[in-house]
Protein backbone atom coordinates (compact mmCIF):
# COMPACT_ATOMS: atom_id res chain seq x y z
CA UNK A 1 -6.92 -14.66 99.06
CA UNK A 2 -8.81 -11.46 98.21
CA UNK A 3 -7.59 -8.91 96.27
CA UNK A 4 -7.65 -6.35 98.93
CA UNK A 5 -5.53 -9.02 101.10
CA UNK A 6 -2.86 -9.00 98.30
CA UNK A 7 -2.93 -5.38 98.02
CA UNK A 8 -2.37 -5.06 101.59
CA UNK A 9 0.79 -7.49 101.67
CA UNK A 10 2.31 -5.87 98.49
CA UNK A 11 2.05 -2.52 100.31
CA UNK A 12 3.93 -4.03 103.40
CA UNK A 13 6.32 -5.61 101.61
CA UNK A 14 7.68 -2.77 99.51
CA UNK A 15 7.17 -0.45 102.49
CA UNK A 16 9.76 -2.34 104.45
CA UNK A 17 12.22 -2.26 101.49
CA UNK A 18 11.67 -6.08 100.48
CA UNK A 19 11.10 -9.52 103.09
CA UNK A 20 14.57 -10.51 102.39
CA UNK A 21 16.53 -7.74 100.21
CA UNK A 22 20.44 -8.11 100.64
CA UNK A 23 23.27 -5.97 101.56
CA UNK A 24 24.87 -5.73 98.06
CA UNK A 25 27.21 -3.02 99.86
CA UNK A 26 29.23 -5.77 101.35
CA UNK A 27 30.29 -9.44 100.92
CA UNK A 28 32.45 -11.98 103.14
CA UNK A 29 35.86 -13.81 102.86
CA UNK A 30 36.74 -17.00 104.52
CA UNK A 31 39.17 -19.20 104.38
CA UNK A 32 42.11 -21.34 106.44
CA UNK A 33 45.62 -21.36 107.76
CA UNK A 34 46.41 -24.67 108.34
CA UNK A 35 49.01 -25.69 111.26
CA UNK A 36 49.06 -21.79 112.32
CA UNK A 37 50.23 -20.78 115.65
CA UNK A 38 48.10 -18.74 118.57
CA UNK A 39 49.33 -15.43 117.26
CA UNK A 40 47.81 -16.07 113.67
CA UNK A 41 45.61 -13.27 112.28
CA UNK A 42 43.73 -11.78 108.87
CA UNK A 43 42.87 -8.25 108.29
CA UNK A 44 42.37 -6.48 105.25
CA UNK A 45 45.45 -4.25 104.80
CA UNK A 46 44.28 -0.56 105.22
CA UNK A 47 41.49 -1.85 107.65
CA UNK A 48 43.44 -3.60 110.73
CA UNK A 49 40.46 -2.66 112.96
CA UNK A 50 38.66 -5.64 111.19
CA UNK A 51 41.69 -8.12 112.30
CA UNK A 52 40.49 -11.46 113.06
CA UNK A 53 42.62 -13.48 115.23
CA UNK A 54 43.35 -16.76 115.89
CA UNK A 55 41.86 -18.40 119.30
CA UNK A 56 44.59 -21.08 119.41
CA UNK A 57 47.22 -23.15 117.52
CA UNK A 58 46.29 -25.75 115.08
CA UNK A 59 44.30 -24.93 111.66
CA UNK A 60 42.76 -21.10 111.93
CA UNK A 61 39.41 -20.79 110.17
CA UNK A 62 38.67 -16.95 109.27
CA UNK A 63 35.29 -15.19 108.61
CA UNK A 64 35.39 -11.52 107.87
CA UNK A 65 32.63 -9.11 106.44
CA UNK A 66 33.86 -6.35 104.18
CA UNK A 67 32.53 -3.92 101.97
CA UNK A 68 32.21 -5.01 97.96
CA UNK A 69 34.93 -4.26 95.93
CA UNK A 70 39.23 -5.34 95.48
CA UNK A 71 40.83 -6.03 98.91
CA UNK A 72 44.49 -7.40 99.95
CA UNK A 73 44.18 -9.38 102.62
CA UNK A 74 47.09 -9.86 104.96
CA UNK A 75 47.39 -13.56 106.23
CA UNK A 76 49.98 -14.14 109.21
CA UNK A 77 50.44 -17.69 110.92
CA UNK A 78 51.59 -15.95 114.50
CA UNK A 79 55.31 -17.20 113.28
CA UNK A 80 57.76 -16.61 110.55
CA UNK A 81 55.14 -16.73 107.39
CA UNK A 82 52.89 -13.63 106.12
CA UNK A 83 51.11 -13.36 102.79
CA UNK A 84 49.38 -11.03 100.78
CA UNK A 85 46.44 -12.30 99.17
CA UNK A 86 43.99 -9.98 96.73
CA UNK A 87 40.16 -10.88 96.87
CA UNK A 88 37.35 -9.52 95.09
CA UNK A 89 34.24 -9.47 97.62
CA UNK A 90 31.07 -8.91 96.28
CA UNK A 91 27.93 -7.60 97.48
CA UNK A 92 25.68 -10.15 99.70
CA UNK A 93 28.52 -13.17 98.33
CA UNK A 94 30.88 -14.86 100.07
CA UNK A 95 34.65 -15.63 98.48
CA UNK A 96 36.31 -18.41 99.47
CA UNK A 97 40.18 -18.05 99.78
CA UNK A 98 42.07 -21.26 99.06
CA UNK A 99 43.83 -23.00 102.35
CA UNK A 100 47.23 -21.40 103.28
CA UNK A 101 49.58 -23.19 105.14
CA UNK A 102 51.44 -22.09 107.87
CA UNK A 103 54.94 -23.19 109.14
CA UNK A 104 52.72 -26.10 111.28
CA UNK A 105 51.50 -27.39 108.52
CA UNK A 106 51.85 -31.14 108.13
CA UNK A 107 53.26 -32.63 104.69
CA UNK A 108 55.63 -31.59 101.80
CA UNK A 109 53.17 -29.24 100.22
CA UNK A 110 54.36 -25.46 99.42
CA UNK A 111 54.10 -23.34 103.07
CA UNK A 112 53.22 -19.35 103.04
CA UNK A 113 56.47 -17.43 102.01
CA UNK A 114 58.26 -15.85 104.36
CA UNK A 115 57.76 -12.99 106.83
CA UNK A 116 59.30 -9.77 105.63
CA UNK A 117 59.91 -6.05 107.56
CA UNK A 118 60.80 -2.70 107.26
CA UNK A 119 63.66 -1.04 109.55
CA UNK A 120 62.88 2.72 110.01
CA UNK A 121 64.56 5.16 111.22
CA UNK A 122 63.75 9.14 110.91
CA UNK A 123 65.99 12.13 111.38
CA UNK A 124 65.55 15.93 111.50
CA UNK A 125 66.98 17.70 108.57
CA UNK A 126 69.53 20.66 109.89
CA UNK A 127 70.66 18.43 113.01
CA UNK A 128 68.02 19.41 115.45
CA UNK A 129 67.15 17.08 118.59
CA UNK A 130 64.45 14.63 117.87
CA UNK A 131 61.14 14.96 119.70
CA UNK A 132 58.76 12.48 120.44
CA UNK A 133 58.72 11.37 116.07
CA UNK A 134 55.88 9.28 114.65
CA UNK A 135 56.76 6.25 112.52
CA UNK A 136 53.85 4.58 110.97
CA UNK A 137 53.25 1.81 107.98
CA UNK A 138 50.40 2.83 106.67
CA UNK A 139 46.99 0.37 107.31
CA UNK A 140 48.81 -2.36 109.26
CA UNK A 141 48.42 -3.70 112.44
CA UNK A 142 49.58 -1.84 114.97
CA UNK A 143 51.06 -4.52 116.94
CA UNK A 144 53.94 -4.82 114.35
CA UNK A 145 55.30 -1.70 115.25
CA UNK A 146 58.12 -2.26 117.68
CA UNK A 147 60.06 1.06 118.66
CA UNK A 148 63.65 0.99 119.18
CA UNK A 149 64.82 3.37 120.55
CA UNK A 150 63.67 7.39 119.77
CA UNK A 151 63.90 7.68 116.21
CA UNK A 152 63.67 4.03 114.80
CA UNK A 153 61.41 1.05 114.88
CA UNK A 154 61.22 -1.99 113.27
CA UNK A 155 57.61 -3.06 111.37
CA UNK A 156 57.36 -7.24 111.21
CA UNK A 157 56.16 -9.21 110.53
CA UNK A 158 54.87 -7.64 107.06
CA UNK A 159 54.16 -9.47 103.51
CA UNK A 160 56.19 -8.99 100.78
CA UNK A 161 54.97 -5.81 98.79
CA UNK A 162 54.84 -1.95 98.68
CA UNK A 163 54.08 -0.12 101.68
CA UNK A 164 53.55 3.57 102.81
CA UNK A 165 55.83 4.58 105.26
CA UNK A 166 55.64 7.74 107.08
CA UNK A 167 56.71 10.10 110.21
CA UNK A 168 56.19 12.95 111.55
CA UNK A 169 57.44 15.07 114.55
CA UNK A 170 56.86 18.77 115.34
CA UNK A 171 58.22 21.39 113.80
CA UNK A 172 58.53 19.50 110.42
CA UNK A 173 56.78 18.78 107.15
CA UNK A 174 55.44 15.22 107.30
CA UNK A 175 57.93 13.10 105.50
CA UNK A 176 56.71 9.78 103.67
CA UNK A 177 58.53 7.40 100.90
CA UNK A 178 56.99 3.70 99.44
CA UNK A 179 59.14 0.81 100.74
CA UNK A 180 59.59 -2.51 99.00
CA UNK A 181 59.29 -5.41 101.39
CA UNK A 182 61.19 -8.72 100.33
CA UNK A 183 59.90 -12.30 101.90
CA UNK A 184 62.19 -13.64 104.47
CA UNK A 185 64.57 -10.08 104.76
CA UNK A 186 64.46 -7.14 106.55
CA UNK A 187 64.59 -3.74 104.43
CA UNK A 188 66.32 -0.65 106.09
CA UNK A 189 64.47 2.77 105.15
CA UNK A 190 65.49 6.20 106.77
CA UNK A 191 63.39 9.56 106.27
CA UNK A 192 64.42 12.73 106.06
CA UNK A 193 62.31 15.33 107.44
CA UNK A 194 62.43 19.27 106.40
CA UNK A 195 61.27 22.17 108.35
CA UNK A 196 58.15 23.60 107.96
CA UNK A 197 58.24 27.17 107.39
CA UNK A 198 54.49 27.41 108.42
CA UNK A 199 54.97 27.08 112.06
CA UNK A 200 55.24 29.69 114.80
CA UNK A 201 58.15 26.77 116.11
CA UNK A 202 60.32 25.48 113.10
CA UNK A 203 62.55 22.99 113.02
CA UNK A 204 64.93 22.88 115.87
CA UNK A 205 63.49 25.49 117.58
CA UNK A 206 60.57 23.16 117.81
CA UNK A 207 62.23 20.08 119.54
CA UNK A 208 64.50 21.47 121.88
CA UNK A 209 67.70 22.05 120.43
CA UNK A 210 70.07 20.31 118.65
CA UNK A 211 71.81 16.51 118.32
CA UNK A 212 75.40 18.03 118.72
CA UNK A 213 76.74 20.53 121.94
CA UNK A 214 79.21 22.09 119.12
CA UNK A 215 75.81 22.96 116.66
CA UNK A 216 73.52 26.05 118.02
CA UNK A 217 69.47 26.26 116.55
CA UNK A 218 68.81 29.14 114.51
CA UNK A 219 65.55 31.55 113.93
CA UNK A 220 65.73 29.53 110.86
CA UNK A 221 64.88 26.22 112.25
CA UNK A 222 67.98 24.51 111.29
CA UNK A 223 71.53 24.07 113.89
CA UNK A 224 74.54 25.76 113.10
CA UNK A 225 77.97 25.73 113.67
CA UNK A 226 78.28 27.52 117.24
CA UNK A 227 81.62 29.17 116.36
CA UNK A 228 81.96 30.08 112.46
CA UNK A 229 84.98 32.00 113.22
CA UNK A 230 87.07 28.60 114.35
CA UNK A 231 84.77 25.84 113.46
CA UNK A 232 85.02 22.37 115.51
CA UNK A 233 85.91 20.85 112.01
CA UNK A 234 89.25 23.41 111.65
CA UNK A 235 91.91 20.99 112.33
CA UNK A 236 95.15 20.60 110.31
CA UNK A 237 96.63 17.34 108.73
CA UNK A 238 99.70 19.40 107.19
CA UNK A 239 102.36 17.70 109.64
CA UNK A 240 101.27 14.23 109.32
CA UNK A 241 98.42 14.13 112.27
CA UNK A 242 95.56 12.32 111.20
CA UNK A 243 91.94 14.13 110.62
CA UNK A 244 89.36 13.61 112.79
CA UNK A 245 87.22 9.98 111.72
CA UNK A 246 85.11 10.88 108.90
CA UNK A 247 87.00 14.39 107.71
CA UNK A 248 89.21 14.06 104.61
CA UNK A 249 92.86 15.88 104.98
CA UNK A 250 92.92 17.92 101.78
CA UNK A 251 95.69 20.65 101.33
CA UNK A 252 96.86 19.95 104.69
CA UNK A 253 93.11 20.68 106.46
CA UNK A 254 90.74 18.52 107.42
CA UNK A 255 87.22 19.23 105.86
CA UNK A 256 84.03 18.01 105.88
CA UNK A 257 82.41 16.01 102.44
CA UNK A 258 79.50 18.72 102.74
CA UNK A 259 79.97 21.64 106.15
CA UNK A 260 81.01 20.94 109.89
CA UNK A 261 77.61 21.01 110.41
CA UNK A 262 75.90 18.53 108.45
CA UNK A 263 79.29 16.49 110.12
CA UNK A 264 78.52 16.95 113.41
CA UNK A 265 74.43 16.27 113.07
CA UNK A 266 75.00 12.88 111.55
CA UNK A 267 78.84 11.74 113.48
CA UNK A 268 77.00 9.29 116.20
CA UNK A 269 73.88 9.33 115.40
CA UNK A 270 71.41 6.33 115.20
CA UNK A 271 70.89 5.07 111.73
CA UNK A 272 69.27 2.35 110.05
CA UNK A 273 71.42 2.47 106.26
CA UNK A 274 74.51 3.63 105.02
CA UNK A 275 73.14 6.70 102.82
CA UNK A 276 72.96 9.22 105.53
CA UNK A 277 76.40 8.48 106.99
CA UNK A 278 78.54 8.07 104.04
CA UNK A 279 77.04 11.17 102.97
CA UNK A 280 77.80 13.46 105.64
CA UNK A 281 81.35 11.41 106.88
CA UNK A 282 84.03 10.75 104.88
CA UNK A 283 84.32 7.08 104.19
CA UNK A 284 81.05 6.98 106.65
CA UNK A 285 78.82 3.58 107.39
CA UNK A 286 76.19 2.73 109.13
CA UNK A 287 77.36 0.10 111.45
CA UNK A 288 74.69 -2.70 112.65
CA UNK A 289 75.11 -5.90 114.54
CA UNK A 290 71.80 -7.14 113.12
CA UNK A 291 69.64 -6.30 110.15
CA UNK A 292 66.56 -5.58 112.69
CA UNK A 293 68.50 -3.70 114.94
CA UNK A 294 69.46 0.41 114.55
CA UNK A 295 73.11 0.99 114.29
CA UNK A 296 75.30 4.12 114.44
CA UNK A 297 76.82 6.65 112.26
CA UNK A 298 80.95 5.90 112.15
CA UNK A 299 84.21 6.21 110.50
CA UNK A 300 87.16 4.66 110.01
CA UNK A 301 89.71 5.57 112.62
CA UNK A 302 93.80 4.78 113.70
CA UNK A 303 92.95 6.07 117.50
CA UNK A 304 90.63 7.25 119.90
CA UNK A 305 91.41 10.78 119.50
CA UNK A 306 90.19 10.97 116.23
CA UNK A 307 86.41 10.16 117.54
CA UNK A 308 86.30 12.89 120.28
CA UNK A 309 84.02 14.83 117.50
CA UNK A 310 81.32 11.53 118.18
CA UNK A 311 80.93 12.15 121.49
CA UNK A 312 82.19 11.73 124.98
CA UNK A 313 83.74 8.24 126.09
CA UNK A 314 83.90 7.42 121.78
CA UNK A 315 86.91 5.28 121.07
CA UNK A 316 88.50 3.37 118.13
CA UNK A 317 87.57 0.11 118.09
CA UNK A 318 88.24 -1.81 115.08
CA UNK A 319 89.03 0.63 112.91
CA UNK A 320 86.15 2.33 113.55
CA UNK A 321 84.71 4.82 116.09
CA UNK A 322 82.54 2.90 118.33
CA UNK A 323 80.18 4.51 120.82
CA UNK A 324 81.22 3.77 125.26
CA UNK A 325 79.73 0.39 126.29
């Protein structure tokens, strides 16, 4: 071969950035879930647009390409097992992830841990009426977001670890708190979100009202009592009549842990943990018939008159107020 011929092909070569140069900006994972079921999928958590999932049941093999650097890789076997598993990829290489086994797995080996999930709820600081509120866990697949109802939802199935959770709804500041998720358990996590001062339409204003006929939306974003001068919450408990559920008779009246209107946003309302209620009722609790399902604010009560301030058709039931059927 001629000099000139050699030249030539240099030139070419270099010109075209190298015959066989590598993408050194990104790498691949693979790996398996043996015995997983049809739902089974991978993605790398932040990035669920790159979800891989499963064609069938049996053992899922996995291929994804991703850009160089740390991932955590989310590994579900489409039943009751989810894992988080952090990779290194690096540029033009491939990692191998070791074999996970899924809850079809044959033998007496260790299987994936556990499922977890995340019970949301959101509410509207002041009282107001929820509108159309946004709960999200941040980079996950949306698929595990099932809504219950207007102002919860429950997140499964999610690994055990940290998570971002956030919502937001018009009218208010974006709220947003990190949530520990245990294997095998549901964790309940309830935001709070505060009016933003920077909108034309704050708060309450906003969404349409407030949660409670008794409150009334102010300029100010925020639902107040309708009738300061003889507040819902003025009843008396000096002759022996009970208070209302979730007032405390002090003196011989009946008053609220905070104001009559923090009581009346939060007496009925949908809930997901305790804190909320027992801080705005008096001996207030959350109650829930299941730790993925949303409950209801309540108090302990000796008759139904005592819930009228819950709503209509409220009655005791159990020693507690208990929403109509």
């Amino acid at each position: 071969m001629s000099r000139t011929t050699l030249a030539v092909l240099l030139a070419l070569t270099l010109g075209c950035g190298g015959l066989d140069s590598p993408d050194l900006s990104t790498g691949e994972v693979q790996g398996r879930i043996l015995g997983a079921s049809a739902g089974a999928y991978v993605y790398p958590l932040g990035r669920p647009e790159l979800v891989v999932r499963a064609a069938g049941a049996g053992d899922f093999a996995y291929r994804l390409a991703l850009p160089r650097g740390e991932h955590d890789l989310v590994l579900y076997d489409g039943g009751v097992r989810a894992e988080r598993v952090p990779v290194e990829v690096e540029g033009a290489g491939v990692r191998t992830v070791a074999d996970r086994r899924g809850e079809g797995a044959l033998g007496a080996a260790a299987k994936m841990p556990l499922a977890g999930a995340i019970l949301a709820g959101v509410r509207a600081v002041g009282g107001a009426l929820p509108l159309d509120p946004r709960l999200d866990v941040t980079g996950t697949e949306p698929g595990a977001r099932l809504p219950l109802g207007t102002t919860t939802a429950l997140f499964q199935p999610l690994p055990a670890g940290r998570y971002r959770l956030t919502a937001e709804m018009v009218g208010f500041l974006k709220g947003a708190a990190d949530v520990d998720v245990v294997e095998g358990a549901s964790t309940s996590y309830e935001l709070e979100l505060l009016v933003d001062d920077d909108e034309a339409e704050r708060g309450c204003t906003a969404t349409g009202g407030c949660e409670s006929s008794a409150l009334e939306c102010e300029d100010d974003g925020l639902c107040h009592d309708a009738d300061p001068s003889g507040s819902a919450c003025a009843y008396t408990c000096d002759a022996g009549a009970p208070c209302p559920a979730g007032l405390d008779c002090s003196g011989g009246q009946c008053l609220a842990d905070h104001d009559c209107a923090t009581y009346l946003s939060v007496a009925g309302t949908p809930c997901v943990s305790d804190d909320v209620c027992d801080d705005a009722l008096h001996d207030g609790s959350c109650h829930r018939t299941s730790a993925e399902q949303p409950g209801y604010c309540t108090a302990p009560c000796q008759d139904t008159g005592q819930c009228a301030p819950f709503g209509a058709g409220w009655a005791c039931e159990g020693g507690l107020c208990a929403p109509p059927p």
